[in-house]
Protein backbone atom coordinates (compact mmCIF):
# COMPACT_ATOMS: atom_id res chain seq x y z
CA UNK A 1 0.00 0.00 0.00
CA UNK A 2 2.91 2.24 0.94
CA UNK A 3 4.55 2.05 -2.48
CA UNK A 4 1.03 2.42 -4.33
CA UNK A 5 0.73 5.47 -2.48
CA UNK A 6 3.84 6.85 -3.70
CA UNK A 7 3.27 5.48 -6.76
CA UNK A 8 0.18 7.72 -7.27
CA UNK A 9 1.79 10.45 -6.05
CA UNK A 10 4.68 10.44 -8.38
CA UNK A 11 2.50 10.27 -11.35
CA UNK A 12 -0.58 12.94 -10.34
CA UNK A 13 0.84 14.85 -7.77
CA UNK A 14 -1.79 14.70 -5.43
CA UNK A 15 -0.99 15.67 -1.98
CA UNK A 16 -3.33 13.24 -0.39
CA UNK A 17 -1.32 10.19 -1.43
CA UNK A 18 2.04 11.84 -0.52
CA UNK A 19 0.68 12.22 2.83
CA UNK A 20 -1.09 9.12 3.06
CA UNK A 21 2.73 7.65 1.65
CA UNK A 22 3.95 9.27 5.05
CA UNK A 23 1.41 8.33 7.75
CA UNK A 24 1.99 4.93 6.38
CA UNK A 25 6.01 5.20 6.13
CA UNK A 26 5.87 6.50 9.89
CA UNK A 27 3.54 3.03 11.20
CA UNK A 28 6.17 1.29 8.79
CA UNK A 29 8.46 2.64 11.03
CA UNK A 30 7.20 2.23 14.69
CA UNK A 31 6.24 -1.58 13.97
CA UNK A 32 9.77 -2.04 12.86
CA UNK A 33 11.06 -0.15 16.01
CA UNK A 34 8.78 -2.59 18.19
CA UNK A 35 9.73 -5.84 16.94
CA UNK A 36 13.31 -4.66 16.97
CA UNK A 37 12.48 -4.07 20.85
CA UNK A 38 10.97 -7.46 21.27
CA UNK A 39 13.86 -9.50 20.31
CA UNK A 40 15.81 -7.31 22.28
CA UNK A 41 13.92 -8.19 25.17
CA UNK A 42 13.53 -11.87 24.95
């Protein structure tokens, strides 16, 4: 979904998809940051 998202953008433009790109970049992000965290801890 994340790379559709950009891949709309790049082609129209449209701000909505460039900022849907980023809220899903950023959850991309914090699930990677916890399951980093729980290997860590076990």
């Amino acid at each position: 979904m994340r790379d559709f998202s950009w891949d709309v953008f790049a082609a129209t433009g449209n701000i909505e998809a460039y900022l849907l790109y980023r809220e899903l970049s950023k959850r991309h992000e914090q699930q990677e940051e916890r399951d980093v965290t729980e290997v860590v801890a076990t």
